[in-house]
N, C-alpha and C. Protein backbone atom coordinates (compact mmCIF):
# COMPACT_ATOMS: atom_id res chain seq x y z
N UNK A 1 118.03 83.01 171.10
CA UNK A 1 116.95 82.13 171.50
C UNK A 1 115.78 82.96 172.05
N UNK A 2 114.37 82.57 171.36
CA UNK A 2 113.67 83.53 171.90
C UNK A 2 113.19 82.87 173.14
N UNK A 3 113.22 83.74 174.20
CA UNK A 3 112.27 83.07 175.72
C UNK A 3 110.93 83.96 175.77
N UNK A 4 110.13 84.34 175.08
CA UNK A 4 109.05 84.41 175.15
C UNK A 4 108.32 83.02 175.27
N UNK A 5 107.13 83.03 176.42
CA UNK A 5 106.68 81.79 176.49
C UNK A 5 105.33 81.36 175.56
N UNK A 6 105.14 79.90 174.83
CA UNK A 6 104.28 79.73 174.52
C UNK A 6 102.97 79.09 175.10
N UNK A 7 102.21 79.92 174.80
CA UNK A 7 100.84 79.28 175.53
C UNK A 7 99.48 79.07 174.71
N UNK A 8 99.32 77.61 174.70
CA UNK A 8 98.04 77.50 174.16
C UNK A 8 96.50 77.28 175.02
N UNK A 9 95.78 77.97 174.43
CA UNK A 9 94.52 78.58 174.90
C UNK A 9 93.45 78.37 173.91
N UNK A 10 92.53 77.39 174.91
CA UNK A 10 91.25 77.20 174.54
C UNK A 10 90.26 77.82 175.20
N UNK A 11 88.69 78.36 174.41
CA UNK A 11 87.94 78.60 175.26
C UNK A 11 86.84 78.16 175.02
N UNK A 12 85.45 78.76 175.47
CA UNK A 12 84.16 78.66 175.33
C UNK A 12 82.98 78.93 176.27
N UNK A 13 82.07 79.51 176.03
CA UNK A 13 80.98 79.93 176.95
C UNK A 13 79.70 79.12 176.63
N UNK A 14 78.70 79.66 177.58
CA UNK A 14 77.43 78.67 177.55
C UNK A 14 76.67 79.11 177.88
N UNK A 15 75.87 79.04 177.03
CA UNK A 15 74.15 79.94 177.96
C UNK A 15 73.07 78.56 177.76
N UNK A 16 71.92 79.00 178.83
CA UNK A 16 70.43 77.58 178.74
C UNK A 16 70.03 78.50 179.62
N UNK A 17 68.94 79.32 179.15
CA UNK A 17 68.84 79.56 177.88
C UNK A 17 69.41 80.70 177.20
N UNK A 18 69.56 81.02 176.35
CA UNK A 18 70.19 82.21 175.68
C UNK A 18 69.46 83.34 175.30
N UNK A 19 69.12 84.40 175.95
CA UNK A 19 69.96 85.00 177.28
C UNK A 19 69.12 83.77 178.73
N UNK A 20 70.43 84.38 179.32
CA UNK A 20 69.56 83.34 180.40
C UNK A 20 71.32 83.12 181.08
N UNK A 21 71.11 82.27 182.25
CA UNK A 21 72.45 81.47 183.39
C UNK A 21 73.44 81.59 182.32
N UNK A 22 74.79 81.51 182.48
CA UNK A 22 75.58 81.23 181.29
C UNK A 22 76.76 81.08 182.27
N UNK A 23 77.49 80.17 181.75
CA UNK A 23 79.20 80.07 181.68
C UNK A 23 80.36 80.18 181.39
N UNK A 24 81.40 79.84 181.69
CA UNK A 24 82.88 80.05 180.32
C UNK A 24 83.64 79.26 181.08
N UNK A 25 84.28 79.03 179.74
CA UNK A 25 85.88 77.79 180.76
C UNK A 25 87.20 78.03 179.39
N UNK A 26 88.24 78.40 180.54
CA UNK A 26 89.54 78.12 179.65
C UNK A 26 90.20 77.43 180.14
N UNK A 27 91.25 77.29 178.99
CA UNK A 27 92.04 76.05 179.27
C UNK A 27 93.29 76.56 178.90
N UNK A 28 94.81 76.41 179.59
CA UNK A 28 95.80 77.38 179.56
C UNK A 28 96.26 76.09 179.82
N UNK A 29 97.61 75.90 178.62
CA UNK A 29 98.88 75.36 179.00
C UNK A 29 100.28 75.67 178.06
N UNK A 30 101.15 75.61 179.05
CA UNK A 30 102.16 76.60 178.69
C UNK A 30 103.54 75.67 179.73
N UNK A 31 104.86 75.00 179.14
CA UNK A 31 105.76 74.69 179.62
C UNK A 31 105.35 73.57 180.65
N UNK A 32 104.54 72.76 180.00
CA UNK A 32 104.28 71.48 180.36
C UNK A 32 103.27 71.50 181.47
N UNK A 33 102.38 73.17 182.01
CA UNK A 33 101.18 73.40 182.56
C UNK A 33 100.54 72.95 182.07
N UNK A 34 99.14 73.02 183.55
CA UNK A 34 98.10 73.54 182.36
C UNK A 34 97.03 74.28 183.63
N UNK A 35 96.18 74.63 183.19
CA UNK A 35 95.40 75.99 184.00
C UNK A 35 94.41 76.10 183.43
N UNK A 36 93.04 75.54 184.43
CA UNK A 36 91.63 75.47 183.66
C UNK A 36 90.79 76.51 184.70
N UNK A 37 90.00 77.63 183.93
CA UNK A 37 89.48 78.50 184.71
C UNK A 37 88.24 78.47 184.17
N UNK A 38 87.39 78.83 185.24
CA UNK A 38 85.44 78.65 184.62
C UNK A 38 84.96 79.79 185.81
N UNK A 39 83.54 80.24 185.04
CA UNK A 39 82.87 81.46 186.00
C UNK A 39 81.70 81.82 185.13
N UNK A 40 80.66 81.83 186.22
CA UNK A 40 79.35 82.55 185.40
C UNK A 40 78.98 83.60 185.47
N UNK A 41 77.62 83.96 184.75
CA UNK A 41 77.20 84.80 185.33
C UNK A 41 75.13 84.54 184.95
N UNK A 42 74.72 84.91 186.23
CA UNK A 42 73.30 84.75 186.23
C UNK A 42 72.57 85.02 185.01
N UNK A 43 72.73 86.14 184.79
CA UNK A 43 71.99 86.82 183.71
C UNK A 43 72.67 87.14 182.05
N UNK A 44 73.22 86.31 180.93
CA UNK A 44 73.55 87.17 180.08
C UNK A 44 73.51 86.63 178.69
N UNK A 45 74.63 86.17 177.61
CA UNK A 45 74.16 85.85 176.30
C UNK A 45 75.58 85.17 176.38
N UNK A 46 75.16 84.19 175.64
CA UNK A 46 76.50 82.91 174.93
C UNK A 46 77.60 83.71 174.86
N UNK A 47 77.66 84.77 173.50
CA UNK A 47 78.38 85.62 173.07
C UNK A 47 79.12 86.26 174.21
N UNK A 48 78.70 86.96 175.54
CA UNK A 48 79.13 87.50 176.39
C UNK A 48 79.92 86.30 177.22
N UNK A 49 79.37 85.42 177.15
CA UNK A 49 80.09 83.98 177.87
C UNK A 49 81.63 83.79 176.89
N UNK A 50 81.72 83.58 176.09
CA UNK A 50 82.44 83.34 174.75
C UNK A 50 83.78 84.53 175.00
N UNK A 51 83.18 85.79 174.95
CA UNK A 51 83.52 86.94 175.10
C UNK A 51 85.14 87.00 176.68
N UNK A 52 84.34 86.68 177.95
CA UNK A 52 84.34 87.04 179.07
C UNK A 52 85.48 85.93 179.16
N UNK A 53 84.97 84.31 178.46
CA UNK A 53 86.39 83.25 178.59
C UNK A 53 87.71 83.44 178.11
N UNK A 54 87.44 84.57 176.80
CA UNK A 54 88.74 84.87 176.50
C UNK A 54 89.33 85.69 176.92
N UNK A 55 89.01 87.03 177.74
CA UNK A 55 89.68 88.01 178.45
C UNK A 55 89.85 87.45 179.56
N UNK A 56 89.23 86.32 180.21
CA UNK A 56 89.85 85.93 181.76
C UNK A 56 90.72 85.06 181.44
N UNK A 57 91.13 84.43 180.21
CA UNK A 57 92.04 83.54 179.83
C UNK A 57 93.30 84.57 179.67
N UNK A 58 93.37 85.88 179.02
CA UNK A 58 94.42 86.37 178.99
C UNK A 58 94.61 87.22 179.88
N UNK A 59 93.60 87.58 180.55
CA UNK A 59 94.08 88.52 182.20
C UNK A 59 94.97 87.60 182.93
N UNK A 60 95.22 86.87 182.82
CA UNK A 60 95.89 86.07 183.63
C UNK A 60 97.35 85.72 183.82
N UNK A 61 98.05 86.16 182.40
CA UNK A 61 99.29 86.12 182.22
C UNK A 61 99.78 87.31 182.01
N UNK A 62 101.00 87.23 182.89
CA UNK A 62 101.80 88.67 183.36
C UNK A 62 102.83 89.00 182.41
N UNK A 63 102.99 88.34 181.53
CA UNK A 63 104.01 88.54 180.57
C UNK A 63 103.58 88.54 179.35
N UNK A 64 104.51 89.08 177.84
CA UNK A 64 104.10 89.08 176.75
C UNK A 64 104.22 87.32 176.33
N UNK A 65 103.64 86.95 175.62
CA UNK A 65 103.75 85.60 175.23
C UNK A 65 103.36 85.22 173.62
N UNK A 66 103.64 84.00 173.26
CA UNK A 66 103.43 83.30 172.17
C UNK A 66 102.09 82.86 172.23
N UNK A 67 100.50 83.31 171.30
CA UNK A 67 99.49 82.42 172.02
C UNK A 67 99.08 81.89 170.65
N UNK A 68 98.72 80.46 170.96
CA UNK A 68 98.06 80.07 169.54
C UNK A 68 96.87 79.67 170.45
N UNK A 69 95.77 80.58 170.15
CA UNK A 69 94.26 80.45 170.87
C UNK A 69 93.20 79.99 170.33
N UNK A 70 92.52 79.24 170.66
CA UNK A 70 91.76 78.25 169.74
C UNK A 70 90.31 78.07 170.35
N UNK A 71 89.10 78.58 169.33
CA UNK A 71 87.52 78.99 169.83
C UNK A 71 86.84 78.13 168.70
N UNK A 72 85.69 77.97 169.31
CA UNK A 72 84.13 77.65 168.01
C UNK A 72 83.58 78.39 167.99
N UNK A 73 84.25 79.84 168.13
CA UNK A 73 83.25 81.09 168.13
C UNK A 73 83.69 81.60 166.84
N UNK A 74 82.82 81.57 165.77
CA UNK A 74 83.27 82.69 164.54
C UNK A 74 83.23 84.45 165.05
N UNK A 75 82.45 84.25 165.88
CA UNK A 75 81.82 86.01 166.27
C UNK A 75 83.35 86.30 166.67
N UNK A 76 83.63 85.37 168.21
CA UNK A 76 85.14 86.07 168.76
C UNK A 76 86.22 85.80 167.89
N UNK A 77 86.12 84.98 166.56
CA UNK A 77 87.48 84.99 165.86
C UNK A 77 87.55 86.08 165.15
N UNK A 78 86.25 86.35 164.38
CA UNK A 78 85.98 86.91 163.46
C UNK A 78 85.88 88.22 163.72
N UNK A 79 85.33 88.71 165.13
CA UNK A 79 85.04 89.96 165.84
C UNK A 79 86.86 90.66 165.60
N UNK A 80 87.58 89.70 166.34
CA UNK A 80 88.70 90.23 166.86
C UNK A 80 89.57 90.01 165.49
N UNK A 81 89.74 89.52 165.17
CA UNK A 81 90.47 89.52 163.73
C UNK A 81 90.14 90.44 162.15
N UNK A 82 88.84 90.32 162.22
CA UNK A 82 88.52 90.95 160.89
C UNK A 82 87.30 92.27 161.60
N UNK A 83 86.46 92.64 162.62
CA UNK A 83 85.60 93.15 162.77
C UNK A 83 85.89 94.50 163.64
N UNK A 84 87.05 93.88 164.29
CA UNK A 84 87.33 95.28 165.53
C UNK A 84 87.85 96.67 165.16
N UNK A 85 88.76 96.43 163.82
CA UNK A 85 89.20 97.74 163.28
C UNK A 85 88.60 98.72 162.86
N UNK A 86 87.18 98.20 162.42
CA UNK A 86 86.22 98.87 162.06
C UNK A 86 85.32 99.91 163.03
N UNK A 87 84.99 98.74 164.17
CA UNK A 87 84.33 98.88 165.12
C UNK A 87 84.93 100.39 165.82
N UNK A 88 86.18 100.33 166.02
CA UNK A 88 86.82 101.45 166.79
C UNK A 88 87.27 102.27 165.87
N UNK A 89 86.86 102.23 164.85
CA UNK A 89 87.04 103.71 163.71
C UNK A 89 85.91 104.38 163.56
N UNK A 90 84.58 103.74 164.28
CA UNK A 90 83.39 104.38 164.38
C UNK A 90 83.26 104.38 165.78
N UNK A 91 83.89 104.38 166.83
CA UNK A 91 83.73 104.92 168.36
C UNK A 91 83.16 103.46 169.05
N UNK A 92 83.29 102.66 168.63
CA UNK A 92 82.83 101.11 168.85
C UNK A 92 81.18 100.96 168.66
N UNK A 93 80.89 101.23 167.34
CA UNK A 93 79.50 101.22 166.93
C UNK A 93 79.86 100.55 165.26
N UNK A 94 78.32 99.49 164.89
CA UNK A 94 78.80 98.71 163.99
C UNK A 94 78.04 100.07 162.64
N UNK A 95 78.51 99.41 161.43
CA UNK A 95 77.52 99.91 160.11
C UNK A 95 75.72 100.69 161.45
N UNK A 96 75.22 99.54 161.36
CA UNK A 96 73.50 99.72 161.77
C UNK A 96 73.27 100.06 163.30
N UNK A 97 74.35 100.61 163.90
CA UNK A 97 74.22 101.13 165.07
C UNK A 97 74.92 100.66 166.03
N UNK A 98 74.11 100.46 167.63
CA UNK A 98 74.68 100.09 168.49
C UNK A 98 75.90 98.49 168.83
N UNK A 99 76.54 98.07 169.13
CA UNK A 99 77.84 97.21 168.93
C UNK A 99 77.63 96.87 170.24
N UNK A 100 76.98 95.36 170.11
CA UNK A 100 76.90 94.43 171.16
C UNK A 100 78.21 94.49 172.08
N UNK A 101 78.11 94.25 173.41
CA UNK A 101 79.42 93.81 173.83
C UNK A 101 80.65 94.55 173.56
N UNK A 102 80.48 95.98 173.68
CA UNK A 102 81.22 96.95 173.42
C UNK A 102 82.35 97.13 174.70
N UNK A 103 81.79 96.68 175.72
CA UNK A 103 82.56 97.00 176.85
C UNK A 103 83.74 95.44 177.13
N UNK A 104 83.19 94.10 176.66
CA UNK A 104 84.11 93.13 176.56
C UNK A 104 85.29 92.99 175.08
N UNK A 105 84.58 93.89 174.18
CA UNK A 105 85.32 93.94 173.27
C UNK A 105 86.49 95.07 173.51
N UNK A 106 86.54 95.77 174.00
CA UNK A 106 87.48 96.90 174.49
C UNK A 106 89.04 95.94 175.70
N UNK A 107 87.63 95.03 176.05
CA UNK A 107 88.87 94.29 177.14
C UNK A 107 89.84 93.33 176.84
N UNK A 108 89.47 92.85 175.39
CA UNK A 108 89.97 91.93 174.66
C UNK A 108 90.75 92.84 174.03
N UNK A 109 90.57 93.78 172.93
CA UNK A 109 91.63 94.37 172.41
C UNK A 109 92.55 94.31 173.41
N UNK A 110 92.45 95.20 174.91
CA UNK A 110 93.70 95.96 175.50
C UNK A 110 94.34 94.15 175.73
N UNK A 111 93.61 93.03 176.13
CA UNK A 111 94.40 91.71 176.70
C UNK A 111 95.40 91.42 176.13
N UNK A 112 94.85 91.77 174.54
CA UNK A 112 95.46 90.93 173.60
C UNK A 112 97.45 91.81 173.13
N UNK A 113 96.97 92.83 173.49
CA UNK A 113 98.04 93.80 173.13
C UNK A 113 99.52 93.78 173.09
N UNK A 114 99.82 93.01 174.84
CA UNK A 114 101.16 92.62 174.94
C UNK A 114 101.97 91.38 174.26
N UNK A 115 100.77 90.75 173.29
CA UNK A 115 100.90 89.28 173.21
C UNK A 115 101.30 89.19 171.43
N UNK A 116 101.81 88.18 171.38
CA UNK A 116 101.80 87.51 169.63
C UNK A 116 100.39 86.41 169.62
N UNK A 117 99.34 86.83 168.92
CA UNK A 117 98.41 86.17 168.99
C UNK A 117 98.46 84.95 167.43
N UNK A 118 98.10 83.97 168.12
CA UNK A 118 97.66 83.57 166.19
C UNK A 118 95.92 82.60 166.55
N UNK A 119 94.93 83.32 165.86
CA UNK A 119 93.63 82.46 166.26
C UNK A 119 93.10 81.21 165.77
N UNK A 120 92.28 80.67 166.09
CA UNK A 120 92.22 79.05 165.12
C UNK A 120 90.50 79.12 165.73
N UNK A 121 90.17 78.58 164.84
CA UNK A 121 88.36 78.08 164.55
C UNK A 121 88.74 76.90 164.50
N UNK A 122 87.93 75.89 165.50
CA UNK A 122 87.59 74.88 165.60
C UNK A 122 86.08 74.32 165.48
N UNK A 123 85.56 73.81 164.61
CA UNK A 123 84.45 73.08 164.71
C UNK A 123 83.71 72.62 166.11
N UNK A 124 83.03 73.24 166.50
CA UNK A 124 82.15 72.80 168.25
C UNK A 124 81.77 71.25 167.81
N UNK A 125 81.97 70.75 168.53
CA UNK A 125 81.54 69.59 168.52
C UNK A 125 81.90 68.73 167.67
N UNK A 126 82.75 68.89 167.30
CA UNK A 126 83.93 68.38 165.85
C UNK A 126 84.79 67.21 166.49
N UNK A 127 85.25 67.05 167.52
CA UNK A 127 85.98 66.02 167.70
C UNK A 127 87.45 66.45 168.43
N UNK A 128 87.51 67.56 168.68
CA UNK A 128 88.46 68.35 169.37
C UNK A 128 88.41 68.02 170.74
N UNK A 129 89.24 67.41 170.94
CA UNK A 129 89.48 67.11 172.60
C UNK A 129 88.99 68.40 173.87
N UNK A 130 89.90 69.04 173.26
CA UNK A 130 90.27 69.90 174.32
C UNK A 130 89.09 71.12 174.29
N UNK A 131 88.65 71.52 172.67
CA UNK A 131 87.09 72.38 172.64
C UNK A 131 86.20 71.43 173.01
N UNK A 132 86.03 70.01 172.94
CA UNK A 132 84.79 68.95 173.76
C UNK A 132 84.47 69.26 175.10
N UNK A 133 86.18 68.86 175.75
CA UNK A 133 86.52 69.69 177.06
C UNK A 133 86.05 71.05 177.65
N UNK A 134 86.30 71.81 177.42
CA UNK A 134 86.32 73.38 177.43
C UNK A 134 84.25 73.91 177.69
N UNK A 135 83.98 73.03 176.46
CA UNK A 135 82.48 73.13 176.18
C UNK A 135 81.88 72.71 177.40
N UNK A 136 82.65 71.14 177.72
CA UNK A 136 81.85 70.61 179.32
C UNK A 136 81.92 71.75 180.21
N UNK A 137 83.18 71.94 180.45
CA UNK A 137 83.31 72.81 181.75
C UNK A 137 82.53 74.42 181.24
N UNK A 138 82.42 74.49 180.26
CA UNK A 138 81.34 75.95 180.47
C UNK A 138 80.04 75.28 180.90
N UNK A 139 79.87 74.61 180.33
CA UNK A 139 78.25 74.27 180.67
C UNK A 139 78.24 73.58 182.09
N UNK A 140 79.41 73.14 182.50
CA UNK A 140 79.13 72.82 184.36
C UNK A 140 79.25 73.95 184.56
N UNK A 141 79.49 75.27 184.00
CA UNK A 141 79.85 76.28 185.35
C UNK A 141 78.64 77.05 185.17
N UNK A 142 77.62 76.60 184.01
CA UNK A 142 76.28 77.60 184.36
C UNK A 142 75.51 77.49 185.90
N UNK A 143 75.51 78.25 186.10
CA UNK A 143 74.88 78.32 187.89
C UNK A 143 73.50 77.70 187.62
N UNK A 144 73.16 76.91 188.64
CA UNK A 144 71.48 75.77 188.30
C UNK A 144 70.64 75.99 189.82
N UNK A 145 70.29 77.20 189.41
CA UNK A 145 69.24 77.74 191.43
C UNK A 145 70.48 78.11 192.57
N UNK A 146 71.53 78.67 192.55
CA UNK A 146 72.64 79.58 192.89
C UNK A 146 73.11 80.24 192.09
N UNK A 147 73.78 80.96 193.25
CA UNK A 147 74.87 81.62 192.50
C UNK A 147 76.37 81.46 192.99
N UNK A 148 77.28 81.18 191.91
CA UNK A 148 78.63 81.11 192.18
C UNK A 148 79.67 82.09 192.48
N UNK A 149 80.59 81.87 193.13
CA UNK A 149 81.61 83.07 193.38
C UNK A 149 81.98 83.55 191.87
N UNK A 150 82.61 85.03 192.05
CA UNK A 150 83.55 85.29 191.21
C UNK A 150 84.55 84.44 190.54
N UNK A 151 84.93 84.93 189.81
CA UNK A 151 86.20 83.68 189.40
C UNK A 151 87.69 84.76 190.16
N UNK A 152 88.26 83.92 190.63
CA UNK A 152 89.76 84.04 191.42
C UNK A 152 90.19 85.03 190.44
N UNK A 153 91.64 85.75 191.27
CA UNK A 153 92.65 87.03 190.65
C UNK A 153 93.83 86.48 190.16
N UNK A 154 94.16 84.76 190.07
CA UNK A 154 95.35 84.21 190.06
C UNK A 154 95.93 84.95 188.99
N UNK A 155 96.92 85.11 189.18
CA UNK A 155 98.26 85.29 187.76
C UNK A 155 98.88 84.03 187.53
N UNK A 156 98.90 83.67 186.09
CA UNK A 156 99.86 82.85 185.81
C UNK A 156 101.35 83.64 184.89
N UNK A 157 102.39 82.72 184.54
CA UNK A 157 103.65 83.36 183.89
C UNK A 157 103.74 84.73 184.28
């Protein structure tokens, strides 16, 4: 029997304007959990929002796990699935030079490492509960004339 645990994981980030305030929110449930985390940052780009929800979604679990992870980001499906092998066979630089988000993409590889990943593209605004969801809470967590704390060190599993 395998006891590796399964966990499904939604995310999404938010910028207004882009670059500009931005957000992220995940959504973690696993053995009848569930675990919703959000955090901004003042200054940056959707992509980095997008980016930042999925490494704080998997910093979070202490164990190897089952993840079926689910985005409306083609960049982060597509980055991490079909784009990264490349990326780090040229020192993390694309074909035409410099490689956006070189330093969140490094954090995602190492997240992803201990884990069985399988990714899923969801249509934004498609009718997906839980990416409808996910989308709200990034866009509540863009900061509006403050600034918000860090996001917490919790560990889950």
């Amino acid at each position: 029997m395998d006891e590796t645990p399964h966990v499904t994981i939604y995310t999404d980030g938010a910028c207004e304007p882009n670059p500009g305030p931005g957000g992220w929110a995940a959504l973690l449930r696993f053995s009848g959990h569930e675990t919703v985390l959000t955090g901004s940052a003042a200054d940056t780009t959707n992509n980095r929002m997008e980016l930042t929800a999925a490494v704080q979604a998997l910093q979070v679990l202490t164990r190897p796990c089952q993840i079926d992870f689910f985005t409306d980001s083609e960049y982060l499906r597509r980055g991490i699935t079909e784009w990264l092998p490349n990326w780090r066979a040229r020192n993390w630089r694309r074909k035409a030079g410099a490689l956006a988000n070189a330093d969140l993409w490094k954090l995602l590889e190492a997240a992803i490492q201990p884990h069985t990943m399988r990714w899923h593209w969801v249509r934004g605004h498609g009718g997906d509960a839980d990416n409808e969801r996910v989308d709200r809470l990034a866009n509540q967590a863009i900061p509006r004339n403050s600034s918000r704390p860090a996001p917490g060190t919790n560990k889950l599993l």
